[in-house]
Each structure stands twice: as C-alpha cells, then as structure tokens.
PDB file of N, CA and C in Angstrom:
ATOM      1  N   UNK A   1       0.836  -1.189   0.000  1.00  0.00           N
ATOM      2  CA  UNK A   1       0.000   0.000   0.000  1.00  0.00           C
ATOM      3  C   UNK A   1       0.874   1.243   0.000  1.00  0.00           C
ATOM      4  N   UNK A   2       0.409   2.070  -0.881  1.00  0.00           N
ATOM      5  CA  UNK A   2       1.148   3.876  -0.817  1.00  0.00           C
ATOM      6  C   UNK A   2       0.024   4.153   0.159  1.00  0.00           C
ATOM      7  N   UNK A   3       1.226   5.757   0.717  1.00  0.00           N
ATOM      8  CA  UNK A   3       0.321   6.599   1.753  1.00  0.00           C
ATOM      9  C   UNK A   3      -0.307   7.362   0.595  1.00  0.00           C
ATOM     10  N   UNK A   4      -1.534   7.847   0.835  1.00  0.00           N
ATOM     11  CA  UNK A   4      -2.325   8.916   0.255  1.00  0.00           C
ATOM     12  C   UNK A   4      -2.344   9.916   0.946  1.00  0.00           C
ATOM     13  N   UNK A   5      -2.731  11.239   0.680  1.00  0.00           N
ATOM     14  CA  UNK A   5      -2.773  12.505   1.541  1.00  0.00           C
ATOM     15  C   UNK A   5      -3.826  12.906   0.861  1.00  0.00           C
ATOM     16  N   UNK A   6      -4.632  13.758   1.972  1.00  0.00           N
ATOM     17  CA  UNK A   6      -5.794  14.922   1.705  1.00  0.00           C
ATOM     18  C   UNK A   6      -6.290  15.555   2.417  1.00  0.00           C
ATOM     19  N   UNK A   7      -6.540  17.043   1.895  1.00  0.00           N
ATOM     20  CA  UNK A   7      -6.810  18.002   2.589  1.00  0.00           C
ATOM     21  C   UNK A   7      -8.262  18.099   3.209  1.00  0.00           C
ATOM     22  N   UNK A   8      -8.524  18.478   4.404  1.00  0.00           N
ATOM     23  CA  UNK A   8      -9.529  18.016   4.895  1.00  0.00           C
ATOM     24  C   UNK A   8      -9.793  19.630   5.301  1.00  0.00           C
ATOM     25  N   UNK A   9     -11.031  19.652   5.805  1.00  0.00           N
ATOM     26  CA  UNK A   9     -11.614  20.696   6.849  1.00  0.00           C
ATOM     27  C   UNK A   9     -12.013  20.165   7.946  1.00  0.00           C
ATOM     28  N   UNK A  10     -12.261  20.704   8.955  1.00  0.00           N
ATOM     29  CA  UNK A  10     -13.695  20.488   9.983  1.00  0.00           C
ATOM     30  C   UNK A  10     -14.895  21.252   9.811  1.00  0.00           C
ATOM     31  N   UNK A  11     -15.296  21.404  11.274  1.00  0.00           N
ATOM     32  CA  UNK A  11     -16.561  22.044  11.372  1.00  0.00           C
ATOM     33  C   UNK A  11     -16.122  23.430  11.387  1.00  0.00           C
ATOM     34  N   UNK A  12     -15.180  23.907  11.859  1.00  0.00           N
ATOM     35  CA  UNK A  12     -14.776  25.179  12.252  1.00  0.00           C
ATOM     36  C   UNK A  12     -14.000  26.070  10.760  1.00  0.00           C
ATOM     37  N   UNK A  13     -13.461  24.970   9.815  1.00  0.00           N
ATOM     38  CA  UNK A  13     -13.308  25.811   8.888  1.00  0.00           C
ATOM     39  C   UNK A  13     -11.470  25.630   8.635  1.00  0.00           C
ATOM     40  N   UNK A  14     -11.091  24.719   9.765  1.00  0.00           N
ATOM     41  CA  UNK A  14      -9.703  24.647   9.706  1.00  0.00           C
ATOM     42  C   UNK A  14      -9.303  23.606   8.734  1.00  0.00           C
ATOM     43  N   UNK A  15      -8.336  23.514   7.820  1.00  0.00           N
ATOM     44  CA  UNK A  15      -7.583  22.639   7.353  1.00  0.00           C
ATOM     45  C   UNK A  15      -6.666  21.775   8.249  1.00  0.00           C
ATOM     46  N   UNK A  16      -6.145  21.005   7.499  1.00  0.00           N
ATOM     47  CA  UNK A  16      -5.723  19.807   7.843  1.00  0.00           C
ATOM     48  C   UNK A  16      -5.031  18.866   6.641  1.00  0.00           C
ATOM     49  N   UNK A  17      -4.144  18.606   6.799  1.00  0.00           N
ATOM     50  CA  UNK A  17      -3.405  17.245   5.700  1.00  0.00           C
ATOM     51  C   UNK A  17      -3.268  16.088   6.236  1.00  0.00           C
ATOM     52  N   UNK A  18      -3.928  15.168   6.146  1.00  0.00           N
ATOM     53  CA  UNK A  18      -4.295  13.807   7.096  1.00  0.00           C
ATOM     54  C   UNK A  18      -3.553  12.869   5.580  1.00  0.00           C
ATOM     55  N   UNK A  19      -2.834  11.733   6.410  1.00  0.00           N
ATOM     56  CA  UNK A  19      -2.503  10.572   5.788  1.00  0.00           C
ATOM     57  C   UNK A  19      -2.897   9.543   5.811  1.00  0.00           C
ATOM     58  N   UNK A  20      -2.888   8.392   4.853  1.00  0.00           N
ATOM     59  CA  UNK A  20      -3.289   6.884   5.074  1.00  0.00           C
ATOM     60  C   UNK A  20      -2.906   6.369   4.222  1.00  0.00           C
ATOM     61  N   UNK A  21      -3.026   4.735   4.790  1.00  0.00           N
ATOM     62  CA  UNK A  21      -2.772   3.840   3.961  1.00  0.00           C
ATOM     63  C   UNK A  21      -3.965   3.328   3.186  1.00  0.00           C
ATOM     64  N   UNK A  22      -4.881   3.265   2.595  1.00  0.00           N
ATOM     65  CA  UNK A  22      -6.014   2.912   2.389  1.00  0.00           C
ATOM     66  C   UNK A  22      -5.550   2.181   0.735  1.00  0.00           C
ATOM     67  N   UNK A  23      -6.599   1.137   0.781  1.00  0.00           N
ATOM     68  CA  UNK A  23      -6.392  -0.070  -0.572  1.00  0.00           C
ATOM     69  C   UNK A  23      -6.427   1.105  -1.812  1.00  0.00           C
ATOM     70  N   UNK A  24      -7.824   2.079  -1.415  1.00  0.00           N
ATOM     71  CA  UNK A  24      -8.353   3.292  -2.870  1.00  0.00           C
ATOM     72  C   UNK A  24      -8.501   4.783  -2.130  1.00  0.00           C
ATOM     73  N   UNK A  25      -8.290   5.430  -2.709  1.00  0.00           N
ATOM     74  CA  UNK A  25      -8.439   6.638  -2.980  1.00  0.00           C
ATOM     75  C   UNK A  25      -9.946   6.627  -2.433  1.00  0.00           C
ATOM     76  N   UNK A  26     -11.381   5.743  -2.560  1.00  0.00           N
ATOM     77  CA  UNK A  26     -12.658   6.405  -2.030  1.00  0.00           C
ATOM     78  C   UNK A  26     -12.790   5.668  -0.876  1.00  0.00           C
ATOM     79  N   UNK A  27     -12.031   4.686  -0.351  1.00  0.00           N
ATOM     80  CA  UNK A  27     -11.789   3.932   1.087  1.00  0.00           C
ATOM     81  C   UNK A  27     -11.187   4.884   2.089  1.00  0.00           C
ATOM     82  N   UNK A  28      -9.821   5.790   1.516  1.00  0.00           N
ATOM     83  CA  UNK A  28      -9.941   7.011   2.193  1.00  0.00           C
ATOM     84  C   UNK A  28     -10.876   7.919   2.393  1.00  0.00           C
ATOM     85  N   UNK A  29     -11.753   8.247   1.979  1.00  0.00           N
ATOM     86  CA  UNK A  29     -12.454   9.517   1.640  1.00  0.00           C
ATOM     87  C   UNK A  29     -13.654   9.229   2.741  1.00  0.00           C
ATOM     88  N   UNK A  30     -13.991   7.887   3.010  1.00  0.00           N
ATOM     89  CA  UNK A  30     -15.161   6.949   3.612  1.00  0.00           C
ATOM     90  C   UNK A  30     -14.908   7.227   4.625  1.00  0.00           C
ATOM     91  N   UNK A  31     -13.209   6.886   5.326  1.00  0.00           N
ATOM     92  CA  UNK A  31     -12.899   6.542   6.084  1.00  0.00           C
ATOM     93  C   UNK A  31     -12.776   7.899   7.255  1.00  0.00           C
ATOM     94  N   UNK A  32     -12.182   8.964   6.228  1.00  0.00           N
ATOM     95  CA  UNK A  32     -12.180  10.287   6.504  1.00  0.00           C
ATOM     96  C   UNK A  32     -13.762  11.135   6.614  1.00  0.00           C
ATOM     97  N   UNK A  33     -14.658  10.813   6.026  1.00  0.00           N
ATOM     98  CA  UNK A  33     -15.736  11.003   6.235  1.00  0.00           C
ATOM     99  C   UNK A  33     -16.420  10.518   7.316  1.00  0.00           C
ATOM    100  N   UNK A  34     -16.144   9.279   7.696  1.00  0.00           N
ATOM    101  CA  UNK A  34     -17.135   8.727   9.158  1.00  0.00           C
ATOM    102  C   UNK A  34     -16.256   9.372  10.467  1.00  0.00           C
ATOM    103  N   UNK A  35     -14.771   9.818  10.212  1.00  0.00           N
ATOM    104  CA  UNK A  35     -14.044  10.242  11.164  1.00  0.00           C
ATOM    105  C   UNK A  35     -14.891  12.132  11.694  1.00  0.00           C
ATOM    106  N   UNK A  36     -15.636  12.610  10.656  1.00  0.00           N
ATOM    107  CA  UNK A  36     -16.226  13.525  10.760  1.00  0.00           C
ATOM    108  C   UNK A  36     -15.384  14.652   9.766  1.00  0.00           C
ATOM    109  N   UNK A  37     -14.738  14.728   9.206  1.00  0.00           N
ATOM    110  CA  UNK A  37     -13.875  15.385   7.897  1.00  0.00           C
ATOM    111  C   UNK A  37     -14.883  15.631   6.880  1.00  0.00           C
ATOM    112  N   UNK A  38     -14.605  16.967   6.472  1.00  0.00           N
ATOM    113  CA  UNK A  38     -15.335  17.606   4.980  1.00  0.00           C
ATOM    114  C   UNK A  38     -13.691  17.095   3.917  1.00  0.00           C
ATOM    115  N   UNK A  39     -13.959  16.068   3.163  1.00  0.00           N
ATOM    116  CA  UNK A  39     -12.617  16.278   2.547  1.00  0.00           C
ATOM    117  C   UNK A  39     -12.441  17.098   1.075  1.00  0.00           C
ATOM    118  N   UNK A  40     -11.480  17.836   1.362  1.00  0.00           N
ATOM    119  CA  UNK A  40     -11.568  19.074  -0.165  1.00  0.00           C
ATOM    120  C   UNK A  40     -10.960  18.460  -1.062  1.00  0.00           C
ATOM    121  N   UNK A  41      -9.813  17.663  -1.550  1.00  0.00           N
ATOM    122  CA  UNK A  41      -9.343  17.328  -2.262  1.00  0.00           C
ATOM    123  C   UNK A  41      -8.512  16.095  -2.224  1.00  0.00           C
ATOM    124  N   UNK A  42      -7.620  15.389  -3.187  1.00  0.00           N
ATOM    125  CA  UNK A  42      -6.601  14.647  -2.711  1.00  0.00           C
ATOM    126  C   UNK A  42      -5.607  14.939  -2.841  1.00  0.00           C
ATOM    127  N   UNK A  43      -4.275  15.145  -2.088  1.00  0.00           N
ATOM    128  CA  UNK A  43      -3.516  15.829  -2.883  1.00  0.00           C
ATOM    129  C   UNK A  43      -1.831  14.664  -2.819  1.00  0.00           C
ATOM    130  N   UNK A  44      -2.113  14.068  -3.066  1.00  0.00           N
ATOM    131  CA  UNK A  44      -1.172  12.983  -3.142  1.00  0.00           C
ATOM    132  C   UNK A  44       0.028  13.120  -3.702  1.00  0.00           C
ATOM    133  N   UNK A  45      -0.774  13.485  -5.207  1.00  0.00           N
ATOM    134  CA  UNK A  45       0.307  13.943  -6.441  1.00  0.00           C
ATOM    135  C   UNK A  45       1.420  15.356  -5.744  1.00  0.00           C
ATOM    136  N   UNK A  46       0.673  15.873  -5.122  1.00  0.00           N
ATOM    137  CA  UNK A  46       1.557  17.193  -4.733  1.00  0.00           C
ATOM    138  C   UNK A  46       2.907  16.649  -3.741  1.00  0.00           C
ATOM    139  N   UNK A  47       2.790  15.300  -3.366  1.00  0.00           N
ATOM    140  CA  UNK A  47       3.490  15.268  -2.201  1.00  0.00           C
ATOM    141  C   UNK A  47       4.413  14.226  -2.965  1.00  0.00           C
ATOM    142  N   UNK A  48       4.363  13.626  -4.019  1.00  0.00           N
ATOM    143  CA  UNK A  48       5.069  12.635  -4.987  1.00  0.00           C
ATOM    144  C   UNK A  48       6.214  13.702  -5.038  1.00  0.00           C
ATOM    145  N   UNK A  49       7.228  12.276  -4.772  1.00  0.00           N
ATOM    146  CA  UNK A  49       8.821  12.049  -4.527  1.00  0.00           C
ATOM    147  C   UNK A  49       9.705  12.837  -3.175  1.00  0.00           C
ATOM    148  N   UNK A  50       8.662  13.199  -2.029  1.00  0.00           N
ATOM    149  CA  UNK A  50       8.539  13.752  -0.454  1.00  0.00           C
ATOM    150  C   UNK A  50       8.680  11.811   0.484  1.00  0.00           C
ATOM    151  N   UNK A  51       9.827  12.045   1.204  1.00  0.00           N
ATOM    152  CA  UNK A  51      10.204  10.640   1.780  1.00  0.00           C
ATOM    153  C   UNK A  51       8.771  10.507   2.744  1.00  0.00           C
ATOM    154  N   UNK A  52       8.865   9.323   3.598  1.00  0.00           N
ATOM    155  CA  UNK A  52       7.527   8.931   4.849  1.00  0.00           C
ATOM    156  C   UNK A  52       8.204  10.094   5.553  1.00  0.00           C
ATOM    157  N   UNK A  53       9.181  10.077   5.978  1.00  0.00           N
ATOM    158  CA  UNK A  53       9.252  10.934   7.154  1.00  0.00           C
ATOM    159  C   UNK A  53       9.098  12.112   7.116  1.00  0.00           C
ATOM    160  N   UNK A  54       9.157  12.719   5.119  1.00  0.00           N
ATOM    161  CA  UNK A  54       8.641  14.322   5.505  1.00  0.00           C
ATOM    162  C   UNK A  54       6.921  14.262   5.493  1.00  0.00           C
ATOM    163  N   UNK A  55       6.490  13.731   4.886  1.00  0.00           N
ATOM    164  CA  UNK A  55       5.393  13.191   5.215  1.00  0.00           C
ATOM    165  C   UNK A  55       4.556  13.100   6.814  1.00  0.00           C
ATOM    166  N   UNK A  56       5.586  12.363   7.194  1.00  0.00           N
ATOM    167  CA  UNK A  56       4.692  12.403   8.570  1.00  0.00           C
ATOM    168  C   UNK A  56       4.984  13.715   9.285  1.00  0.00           C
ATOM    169  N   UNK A  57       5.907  14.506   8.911  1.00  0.00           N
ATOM    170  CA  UNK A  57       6.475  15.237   9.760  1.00  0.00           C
ATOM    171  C   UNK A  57       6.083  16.507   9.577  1.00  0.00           C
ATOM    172  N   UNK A  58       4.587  16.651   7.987  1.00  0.00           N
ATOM    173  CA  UNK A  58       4.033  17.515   8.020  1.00  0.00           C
ATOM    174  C   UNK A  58       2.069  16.934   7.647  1.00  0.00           C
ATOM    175  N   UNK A  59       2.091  15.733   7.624  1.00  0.00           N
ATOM    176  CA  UNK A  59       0.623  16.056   8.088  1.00  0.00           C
ATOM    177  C   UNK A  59       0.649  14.886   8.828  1.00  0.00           C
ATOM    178  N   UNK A  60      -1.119  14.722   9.273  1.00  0.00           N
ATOM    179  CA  UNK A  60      -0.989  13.810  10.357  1.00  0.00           C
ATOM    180  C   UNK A  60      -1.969  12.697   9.808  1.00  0.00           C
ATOM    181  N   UNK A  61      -2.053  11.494  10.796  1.00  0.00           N
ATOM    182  CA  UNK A  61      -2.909  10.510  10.653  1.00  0.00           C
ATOM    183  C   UNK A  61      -4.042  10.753  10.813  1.00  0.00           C
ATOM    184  N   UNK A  62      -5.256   9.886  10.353  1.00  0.00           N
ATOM    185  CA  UNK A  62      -6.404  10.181  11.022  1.00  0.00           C
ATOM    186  C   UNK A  62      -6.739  10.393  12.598  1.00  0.00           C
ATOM    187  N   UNK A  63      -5.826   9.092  13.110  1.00  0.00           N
ATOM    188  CA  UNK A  63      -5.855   8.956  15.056  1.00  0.00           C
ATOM    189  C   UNK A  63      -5.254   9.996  15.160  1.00  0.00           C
ATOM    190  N   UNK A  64      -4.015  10.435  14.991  1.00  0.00           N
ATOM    191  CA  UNK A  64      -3.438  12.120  15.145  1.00  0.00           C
ATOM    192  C   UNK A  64      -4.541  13.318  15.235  1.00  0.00           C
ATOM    193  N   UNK A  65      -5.514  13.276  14.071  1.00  0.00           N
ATOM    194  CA  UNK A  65      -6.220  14.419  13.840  1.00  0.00           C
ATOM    195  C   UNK A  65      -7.379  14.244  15.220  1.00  0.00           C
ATOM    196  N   UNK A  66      -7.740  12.847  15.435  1.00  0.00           N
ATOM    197  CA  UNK A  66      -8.946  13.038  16.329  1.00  0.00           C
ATOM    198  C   UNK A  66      -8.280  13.195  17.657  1.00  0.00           C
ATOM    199  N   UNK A  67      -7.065  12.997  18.406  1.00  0.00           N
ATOM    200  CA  UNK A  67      -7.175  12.892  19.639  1.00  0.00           C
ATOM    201  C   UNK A  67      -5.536  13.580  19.778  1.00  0.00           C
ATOM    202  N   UNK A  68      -5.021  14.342  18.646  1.00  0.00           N
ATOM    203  CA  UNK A  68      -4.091  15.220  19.393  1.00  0.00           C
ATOM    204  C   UNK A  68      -4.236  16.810  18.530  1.00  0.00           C
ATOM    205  N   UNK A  69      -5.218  17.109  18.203  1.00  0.00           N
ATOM    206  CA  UNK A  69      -5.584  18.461  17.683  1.00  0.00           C
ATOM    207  C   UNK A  69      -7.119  19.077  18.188  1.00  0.00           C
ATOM    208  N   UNK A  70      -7.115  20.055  17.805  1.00  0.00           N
ATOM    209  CA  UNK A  70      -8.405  20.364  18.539  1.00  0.00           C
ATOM    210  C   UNK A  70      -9.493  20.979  16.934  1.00  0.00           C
ATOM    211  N   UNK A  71      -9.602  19.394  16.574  1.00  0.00           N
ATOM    212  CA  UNK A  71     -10.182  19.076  15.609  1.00  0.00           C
ATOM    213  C   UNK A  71     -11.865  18.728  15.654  1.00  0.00           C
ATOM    214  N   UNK A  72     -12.902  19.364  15.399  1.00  0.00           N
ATOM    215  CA  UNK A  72     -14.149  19.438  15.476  1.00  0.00           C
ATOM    216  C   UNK A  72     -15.354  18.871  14.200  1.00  0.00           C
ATOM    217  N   UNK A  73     -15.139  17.777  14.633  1.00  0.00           N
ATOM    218  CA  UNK A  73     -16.025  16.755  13.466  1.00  0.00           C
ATOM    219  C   UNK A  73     -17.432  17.390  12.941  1.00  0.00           C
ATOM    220  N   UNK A  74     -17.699  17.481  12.118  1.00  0.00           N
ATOM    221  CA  UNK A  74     -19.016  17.636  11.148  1.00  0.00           C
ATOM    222  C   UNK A  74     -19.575  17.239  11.873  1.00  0.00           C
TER     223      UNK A  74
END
C-alpha cells in the first residue's frame, strides 16, 4: 500500500493534511468522512517524490487528527 494525503476541513473551517494507507483513494475519503472530515481534495500527487518521514512530519494521521488536535467533526 502507498500513503495517500488529503486536505480536509472540519466544522470550524480549519484545514488539515491527514494521511493513510487505504487499498483506494474512495476507502480514504469513507474513512475520513465517518471520522467527521469535509474532505476538499486529494492531494497525493503534490506530495510525490517527499520521503515517509517528511510526510509524517508535516501532516498527520487520522488517530493524530482526532485525539491530538483540537479538531471538530461535522
């Protein structure tokens, strides 16, 4: 599996770049959606030939987004 990235919102209007491993591109989007995420785009391609670690080291996981940000679900 590749990581995917996408830009998300909340309720409040904030962005966010959340990562995953997901099989597809709409398994993310599902997955990011039941987490409570408006998702705006994918932006994957933007982050092609960026190592895991800059990656992680600028957006976060889904578990990251719910329980170490002050992130406000739809």
């Amino acid at each position: 599996m590749s990581i995917r990235i996408a830009l998300v919102t909340d309720l409040t209007g904030r962005y966010a770049h959340v990562w995953g491993e997901p099989r597809t591109w709409d398994a993310f989007v599902d997955q990011l959606e039941d987490a409570g995420c408006e998702v705006i785009e994918e932006q994957t391609d933007d982050w092609e030939g960026s190592t895991r670690d800059e990656i992680l080291e600028d957006c976060v996981s889904v578990h990251q987004l719910l329980t170490d940000t002050d992130f406000v679900p739809h």
